[in-house]
PDB file of N, CA and C in Angstrom:
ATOM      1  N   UNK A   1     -68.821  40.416  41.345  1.00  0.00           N
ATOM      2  CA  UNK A   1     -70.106  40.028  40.800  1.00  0.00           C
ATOM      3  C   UNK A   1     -71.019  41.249  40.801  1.00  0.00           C
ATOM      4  N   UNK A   2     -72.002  41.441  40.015  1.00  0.00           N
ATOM      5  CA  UNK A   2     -72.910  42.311  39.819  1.00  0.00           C
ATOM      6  C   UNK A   2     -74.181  42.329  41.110  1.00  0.00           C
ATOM      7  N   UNK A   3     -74.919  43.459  40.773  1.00  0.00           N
ATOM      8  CA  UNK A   3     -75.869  43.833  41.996  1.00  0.00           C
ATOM      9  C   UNK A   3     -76.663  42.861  41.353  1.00  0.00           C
ATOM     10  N   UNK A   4     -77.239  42.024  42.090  1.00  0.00           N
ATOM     11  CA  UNK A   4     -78.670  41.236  42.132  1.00  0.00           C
ATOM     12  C   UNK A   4     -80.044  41.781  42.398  1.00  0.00           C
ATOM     13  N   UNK A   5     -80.709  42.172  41.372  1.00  0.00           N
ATOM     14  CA  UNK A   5     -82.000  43.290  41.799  1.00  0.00           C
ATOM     15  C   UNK A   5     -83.136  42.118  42.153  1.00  0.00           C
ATOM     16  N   UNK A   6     -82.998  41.407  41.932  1.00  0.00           N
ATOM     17  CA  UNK A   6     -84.404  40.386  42.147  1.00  0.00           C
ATOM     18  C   UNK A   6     -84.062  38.925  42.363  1.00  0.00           C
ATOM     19  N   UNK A   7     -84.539  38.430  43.615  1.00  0.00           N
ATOM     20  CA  UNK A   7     -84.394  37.308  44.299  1.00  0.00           C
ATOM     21  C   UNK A   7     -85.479  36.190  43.929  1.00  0.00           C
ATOM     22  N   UNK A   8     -85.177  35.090  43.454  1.00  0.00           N
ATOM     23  CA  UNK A   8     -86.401  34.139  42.790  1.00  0.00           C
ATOM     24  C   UNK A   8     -85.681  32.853  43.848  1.00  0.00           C
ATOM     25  N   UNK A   9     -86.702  32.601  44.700  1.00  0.00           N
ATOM     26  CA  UNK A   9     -86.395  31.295  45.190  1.00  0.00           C
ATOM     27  C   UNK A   9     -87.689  30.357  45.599  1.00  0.00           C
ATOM     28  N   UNK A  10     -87.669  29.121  45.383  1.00  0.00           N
ATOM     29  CA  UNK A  10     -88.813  28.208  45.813  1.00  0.00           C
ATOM     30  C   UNK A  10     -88.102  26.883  45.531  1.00  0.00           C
ATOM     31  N   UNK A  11     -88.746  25.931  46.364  1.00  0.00           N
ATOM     32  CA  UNK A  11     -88.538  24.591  46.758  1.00  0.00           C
ATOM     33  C   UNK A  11     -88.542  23.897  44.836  1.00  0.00           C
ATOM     34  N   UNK A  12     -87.578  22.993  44.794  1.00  0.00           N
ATOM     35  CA  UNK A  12     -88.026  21.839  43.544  1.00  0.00           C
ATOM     36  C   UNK A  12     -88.404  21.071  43.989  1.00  0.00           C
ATOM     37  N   UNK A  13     -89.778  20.330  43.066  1.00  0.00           N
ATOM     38  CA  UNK A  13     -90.217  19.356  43.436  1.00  0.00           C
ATOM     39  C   UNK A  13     -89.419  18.083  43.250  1.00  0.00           C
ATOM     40  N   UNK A  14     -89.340  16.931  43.642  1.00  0.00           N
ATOM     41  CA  UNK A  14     -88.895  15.500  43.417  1.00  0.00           C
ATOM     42  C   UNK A  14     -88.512  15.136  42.311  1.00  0.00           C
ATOM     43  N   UNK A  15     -89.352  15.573  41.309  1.00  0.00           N
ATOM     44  CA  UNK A  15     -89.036  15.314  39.889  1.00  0.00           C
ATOM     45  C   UNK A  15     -88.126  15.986  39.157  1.00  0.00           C
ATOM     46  N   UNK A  16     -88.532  17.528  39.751  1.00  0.00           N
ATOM     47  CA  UNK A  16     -87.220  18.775  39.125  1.00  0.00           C
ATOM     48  C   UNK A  16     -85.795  18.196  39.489  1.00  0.00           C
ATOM     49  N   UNK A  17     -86.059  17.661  41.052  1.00  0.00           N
ATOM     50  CA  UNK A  17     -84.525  17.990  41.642  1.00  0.00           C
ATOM     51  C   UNK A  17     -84.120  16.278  41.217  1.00  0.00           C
ATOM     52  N   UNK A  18     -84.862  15.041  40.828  1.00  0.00           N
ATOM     53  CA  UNK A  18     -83.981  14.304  40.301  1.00  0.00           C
ATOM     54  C   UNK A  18     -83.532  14.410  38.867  1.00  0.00           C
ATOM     55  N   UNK A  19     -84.572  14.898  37.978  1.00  0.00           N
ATOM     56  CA  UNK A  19     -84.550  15.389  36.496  1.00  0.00           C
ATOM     57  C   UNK A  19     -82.722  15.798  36.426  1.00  0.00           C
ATOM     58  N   UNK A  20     -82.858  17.375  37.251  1.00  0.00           N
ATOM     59  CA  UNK A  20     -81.406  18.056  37.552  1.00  0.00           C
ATOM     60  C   UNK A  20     -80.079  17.528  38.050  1.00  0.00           C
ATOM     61  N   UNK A  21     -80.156  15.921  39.105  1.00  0.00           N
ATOM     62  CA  UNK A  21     -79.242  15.587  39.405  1.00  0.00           C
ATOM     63  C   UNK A  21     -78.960  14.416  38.045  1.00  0.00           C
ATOM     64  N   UNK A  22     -79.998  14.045  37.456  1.00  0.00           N
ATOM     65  CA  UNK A  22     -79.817  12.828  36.615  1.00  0.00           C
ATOM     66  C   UNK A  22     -78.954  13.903  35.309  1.00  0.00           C
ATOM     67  N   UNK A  23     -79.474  14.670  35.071  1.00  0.00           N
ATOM     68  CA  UNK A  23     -78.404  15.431  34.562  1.00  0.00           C
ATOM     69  C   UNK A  23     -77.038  16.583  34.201  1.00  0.00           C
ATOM     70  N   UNK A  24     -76.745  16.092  35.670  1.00  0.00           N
ATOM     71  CA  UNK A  24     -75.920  16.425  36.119  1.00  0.00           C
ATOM     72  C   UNK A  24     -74.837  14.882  35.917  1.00  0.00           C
ATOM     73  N   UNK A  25     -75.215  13.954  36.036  1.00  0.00           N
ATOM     74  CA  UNK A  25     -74.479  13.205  36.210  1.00  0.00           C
ATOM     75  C   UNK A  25     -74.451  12.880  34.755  1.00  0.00           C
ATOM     76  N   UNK A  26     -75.184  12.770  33.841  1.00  0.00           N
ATOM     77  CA  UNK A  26     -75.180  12.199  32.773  1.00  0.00           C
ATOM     78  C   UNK A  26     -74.033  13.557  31.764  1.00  0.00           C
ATOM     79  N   UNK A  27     -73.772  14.743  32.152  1.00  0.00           N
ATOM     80  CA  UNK A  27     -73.100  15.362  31.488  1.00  0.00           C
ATOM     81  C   UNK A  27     -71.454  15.526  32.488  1.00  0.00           C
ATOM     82  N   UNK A  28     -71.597  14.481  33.325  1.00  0.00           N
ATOM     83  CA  UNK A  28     -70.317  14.192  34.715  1.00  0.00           C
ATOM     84  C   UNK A  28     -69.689  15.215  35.198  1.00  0.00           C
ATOM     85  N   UNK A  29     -70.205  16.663  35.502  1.00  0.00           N
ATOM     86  CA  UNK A  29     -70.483  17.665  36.205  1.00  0.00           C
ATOM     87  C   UNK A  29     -69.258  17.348  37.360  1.00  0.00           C
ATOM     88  N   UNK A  30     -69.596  16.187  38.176  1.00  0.00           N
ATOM     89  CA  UNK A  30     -68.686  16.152  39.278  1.00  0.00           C
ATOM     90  C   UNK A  30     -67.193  15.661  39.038  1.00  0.00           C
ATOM     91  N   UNK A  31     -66.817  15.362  37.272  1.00  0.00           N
ATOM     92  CA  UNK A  31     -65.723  15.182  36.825  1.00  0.00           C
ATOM     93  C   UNK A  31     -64.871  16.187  36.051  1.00  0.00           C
ATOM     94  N   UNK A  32     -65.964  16.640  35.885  1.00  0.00           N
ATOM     95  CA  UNK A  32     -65.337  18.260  35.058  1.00  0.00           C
ATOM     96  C   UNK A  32     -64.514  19.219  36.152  1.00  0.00           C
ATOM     97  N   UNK A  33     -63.170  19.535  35.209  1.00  0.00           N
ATOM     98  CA  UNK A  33     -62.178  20.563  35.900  1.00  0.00           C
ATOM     99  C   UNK A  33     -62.763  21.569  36.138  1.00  0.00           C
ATOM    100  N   UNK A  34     -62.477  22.106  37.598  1.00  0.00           N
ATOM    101  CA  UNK A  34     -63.168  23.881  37.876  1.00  0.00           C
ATOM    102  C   UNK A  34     -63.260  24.520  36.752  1.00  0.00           C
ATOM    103  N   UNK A  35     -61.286  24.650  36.774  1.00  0.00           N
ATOM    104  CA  UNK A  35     -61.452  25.804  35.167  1.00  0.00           C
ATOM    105  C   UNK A  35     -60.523  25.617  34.152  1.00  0.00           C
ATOM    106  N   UNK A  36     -60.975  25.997  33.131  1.00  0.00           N
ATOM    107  CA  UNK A  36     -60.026  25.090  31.968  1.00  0.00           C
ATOM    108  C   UNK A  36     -59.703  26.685  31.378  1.00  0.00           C
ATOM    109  N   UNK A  37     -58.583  26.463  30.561  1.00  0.00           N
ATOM    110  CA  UNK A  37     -57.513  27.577  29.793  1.00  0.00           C
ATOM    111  C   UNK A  37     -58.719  28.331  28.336  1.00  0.00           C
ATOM    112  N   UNK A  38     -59.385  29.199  28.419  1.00  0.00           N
ATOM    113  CA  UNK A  38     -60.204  29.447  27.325  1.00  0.00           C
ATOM    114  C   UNK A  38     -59.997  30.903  27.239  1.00  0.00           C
ATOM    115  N   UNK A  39     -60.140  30.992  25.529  1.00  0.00           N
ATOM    116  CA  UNK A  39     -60.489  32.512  25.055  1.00  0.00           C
ATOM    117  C   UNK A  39     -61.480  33.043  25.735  1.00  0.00           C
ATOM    118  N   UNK A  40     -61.217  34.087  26.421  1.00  0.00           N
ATOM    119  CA  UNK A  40     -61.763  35.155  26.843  1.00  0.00           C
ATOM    120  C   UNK A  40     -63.044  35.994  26.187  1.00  0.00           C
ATOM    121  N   UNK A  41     -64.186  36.060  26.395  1.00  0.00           N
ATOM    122  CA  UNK A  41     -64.649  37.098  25.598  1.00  0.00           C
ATOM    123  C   UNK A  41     -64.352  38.048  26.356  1.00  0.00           C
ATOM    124  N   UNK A  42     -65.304  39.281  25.721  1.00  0.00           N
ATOM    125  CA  UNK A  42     -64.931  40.768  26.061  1.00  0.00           C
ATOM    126  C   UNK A  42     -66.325  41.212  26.971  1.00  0.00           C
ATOM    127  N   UNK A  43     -66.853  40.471  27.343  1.00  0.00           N
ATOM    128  CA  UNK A  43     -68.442  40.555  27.922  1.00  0.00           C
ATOM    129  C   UNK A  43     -68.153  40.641  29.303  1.00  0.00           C
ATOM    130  N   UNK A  44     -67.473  39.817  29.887  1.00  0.00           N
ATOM    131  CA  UNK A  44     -66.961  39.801  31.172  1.00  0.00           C
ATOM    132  C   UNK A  44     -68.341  38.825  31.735  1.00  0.00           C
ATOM    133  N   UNK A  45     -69.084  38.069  31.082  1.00  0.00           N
ATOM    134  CA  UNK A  45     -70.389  36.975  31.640  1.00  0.00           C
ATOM    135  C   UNK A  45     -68.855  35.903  31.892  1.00  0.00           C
ATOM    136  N   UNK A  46     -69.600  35.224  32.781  1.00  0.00           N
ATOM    137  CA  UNK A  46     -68.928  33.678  33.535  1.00  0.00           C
ATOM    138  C   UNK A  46     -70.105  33.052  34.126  1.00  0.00           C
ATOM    139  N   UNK A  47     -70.168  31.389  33.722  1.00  0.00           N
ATOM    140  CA  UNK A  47     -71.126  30.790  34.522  1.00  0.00           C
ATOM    141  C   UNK A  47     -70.537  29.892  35.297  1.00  0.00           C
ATOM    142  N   UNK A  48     -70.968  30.316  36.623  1.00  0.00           N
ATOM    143  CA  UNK A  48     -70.496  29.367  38.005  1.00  0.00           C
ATOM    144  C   UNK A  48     -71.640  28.386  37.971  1.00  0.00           C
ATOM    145  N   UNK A  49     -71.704  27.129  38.436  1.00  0.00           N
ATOM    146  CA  UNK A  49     -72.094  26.404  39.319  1.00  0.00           C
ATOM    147  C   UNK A  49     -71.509  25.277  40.433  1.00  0.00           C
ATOM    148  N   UNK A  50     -71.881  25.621  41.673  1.00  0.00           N
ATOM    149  CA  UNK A  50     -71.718  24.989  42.620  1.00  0.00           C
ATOM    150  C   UNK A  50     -72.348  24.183  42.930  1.00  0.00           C
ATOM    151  N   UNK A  51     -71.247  23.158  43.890  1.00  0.00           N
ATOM    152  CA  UNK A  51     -72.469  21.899  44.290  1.00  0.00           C
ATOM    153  C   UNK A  51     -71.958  20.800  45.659  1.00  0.00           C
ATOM    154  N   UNK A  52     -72.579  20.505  46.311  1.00  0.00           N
ATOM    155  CA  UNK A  52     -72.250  19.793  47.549  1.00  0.00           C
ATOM    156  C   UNK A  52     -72.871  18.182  46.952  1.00  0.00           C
ATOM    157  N   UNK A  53     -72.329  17.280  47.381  1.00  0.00           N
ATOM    158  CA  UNK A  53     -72.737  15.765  47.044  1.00  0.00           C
ATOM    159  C   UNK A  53     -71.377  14.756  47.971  1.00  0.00           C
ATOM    160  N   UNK A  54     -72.852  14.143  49.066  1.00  0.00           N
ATOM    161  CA  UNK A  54     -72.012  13.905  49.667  1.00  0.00           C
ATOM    162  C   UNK A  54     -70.647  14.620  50.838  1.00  0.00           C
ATOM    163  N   UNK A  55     -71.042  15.540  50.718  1.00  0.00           N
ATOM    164  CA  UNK A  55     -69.548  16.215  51.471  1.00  0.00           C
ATOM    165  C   UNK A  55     -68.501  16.271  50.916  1.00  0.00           C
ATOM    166  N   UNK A  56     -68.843  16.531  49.255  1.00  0.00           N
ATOM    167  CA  UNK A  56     -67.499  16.423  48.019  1.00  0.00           C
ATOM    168  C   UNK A  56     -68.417  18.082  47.483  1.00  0.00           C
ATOM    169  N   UNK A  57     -67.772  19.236  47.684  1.00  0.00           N
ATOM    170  CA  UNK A  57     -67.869  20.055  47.235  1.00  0.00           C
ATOM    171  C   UNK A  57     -66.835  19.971  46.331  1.00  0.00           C
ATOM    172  N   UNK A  58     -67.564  20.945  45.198  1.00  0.00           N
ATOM    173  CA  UNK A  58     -67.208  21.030  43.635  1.00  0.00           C
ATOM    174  C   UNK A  58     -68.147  21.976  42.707  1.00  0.00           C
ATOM    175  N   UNK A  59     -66.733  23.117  42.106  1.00  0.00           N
ATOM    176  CA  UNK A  59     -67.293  24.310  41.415  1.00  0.00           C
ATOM    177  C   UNK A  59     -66.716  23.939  40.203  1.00  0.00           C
ATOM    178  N   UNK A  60     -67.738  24.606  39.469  1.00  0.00           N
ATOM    179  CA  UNK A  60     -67.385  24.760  37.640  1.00  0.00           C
ATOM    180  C   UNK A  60     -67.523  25.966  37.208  1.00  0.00           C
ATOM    181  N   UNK A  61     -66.563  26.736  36.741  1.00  0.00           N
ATOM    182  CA  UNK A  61     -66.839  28.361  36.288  1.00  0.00           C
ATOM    183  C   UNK A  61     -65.947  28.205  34.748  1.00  0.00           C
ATOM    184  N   UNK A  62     -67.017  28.681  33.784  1.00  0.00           N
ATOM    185  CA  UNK A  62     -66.928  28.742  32.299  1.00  0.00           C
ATOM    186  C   UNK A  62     -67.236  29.876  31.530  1.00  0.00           C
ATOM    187  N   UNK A  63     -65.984  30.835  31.234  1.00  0.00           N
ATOM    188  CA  UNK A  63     -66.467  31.711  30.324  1.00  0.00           C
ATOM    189  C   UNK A  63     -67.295  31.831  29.583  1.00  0.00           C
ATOM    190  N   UNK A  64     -66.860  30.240  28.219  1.00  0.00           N
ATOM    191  CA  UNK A  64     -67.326  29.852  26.914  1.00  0.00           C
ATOM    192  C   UNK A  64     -67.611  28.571  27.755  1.00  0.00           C
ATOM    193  N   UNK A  65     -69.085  28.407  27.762  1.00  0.00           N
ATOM    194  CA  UNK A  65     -69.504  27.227  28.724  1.00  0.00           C
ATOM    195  C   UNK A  65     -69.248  26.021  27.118  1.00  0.00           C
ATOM    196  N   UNK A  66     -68.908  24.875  26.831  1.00  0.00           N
ATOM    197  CA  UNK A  66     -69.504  23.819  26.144  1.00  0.00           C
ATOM    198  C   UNK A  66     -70.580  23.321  26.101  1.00  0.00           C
ATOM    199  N   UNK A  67     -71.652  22.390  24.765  1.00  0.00           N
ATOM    200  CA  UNK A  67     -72.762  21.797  25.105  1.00  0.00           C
ATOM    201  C   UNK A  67     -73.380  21.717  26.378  1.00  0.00           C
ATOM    202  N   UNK A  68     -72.628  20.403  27.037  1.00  0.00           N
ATOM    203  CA  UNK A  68     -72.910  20.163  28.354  1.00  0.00           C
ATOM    204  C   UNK A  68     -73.186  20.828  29.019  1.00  0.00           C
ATOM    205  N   UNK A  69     -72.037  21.393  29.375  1.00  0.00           N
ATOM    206  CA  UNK A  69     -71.993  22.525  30.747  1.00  0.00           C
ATOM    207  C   UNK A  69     -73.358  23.795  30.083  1.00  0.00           C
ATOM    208  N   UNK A  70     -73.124  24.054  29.080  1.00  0.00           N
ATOM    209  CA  UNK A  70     -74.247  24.832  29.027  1.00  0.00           C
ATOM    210  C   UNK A  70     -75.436  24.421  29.434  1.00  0.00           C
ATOM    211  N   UNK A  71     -75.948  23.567  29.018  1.00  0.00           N
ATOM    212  CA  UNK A  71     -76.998  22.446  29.090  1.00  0.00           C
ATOM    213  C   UNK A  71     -77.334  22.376  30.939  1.00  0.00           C
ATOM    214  N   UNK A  72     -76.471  22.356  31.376  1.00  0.00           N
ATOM    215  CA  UNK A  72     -76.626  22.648  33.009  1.00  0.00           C
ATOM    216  C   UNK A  72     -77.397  24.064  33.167  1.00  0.00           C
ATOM    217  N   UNK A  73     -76.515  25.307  32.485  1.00  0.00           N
ATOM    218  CA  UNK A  73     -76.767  26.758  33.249  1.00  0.00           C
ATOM    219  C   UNK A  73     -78.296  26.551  32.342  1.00  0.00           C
ATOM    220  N   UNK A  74     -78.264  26.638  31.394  1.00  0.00           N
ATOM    221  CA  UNK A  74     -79.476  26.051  30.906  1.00  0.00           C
ATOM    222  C   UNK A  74     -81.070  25.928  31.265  1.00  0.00           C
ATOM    223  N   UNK A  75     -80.773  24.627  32.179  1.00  0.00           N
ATOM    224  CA  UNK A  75     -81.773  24.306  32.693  1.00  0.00           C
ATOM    225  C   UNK A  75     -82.101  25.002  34.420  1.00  0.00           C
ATOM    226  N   UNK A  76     -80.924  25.119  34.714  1.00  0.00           N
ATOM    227  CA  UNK A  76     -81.456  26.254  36.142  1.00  0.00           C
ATOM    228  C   UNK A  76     -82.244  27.533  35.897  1.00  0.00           C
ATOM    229  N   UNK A  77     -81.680  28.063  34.763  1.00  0.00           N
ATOM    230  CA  UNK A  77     -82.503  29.364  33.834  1.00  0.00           C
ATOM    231  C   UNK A  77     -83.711  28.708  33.769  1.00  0.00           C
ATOM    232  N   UNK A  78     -84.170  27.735  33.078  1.00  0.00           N
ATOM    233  CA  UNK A  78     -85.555  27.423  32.995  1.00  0.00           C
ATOM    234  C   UNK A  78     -86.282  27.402  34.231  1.00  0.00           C
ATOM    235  N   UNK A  79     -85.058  26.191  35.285  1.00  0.00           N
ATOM    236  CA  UNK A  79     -86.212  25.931  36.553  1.00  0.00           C
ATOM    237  C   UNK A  79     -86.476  27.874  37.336  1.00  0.00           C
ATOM    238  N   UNK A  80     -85.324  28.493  37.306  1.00  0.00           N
ATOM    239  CA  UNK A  80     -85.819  30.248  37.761  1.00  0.00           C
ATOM    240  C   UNK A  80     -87.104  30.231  37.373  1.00  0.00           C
ATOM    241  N   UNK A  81     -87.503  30.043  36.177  1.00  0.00           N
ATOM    242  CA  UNK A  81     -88.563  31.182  35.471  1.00  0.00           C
ATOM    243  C   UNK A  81     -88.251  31.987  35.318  1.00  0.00           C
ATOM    244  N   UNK A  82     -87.225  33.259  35.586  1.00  0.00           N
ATOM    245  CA  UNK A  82     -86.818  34.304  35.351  1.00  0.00           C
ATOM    246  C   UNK A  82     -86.285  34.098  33.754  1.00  0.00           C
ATOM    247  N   UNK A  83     -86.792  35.537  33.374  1.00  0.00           N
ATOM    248  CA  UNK A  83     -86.294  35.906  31.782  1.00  0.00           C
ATOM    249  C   UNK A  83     -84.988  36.397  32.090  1.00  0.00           C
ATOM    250  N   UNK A  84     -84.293  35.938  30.945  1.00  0.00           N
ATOM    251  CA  UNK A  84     -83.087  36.330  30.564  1.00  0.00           C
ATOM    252  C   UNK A  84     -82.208  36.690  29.236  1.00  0.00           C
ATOM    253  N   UNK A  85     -81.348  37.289  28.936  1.00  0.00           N
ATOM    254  CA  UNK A  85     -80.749  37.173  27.628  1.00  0.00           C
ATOM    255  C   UNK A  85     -79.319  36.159  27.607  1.00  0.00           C
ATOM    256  N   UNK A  86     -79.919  34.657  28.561  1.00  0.00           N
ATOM    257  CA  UNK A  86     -78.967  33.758  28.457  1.00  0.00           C
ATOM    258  C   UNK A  86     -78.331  33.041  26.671  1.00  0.00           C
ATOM    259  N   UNK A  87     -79.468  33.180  26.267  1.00  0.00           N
ATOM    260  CA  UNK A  87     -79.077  32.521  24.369  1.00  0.00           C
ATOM    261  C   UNK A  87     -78.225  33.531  23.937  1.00  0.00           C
ATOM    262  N   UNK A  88     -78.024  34.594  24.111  1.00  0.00           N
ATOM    263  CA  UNK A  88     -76.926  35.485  23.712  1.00  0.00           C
ATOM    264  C   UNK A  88     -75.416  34.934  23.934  1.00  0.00           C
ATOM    265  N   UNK A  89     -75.411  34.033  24.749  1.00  0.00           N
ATOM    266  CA  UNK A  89     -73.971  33.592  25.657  1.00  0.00           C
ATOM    267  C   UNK A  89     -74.093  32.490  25.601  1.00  0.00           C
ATOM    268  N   UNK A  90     -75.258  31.401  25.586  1.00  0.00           N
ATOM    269  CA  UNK A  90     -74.939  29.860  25.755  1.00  0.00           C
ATOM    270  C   UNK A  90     -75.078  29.127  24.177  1.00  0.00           C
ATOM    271  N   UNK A  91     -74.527  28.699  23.991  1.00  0.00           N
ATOM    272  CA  UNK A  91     -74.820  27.591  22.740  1.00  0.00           C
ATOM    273  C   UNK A  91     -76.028  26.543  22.782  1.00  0.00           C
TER     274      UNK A  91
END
């Protein structure tokens, strides 16, 4: 993984963090395979997300993320606030 130059962290409020689990579940996040067989780009970007529920840990890492799964990395980009050149890579 790459050097991390800047650390963004703060609490979600109630609304963020059910907003995020309600869609999480509505795109079934905790049913989706870790990793599925996909063309490669040449960028070498991958989006991980991890997640504990319940004491059922479960990772998703996507080269070529789909709708959904994009729709996840997505919205964590938003809740950051941090700028990014994520639309370059997500659909």
């Amino acid at each position: 993984m790459g050097n991390g130059k800047e650390i963004n962290v703060r609490p979600l409020t109630e609304f963020e963090w059910r907003d995020f689990t309600d869609l999480l579940n509505r795109v079934s996040y905790w049913e989706l395979p870790s990793t599925v067989d996909e063309i490669l780009p040449e960028d070498g970007a991958a989006w991980l997300v991890d997640g504990l529920r319940a004491k059922q840990y479960h990772w998703v890492r996507r080269r070529v993320p789909n709708e959904p799964y994009a729709e996840i990395c997505k919205h964590l980009i938003r809740l950051s606030g941090l700028e990014t050149a994520h639309t370059l890579y997500l659909p």
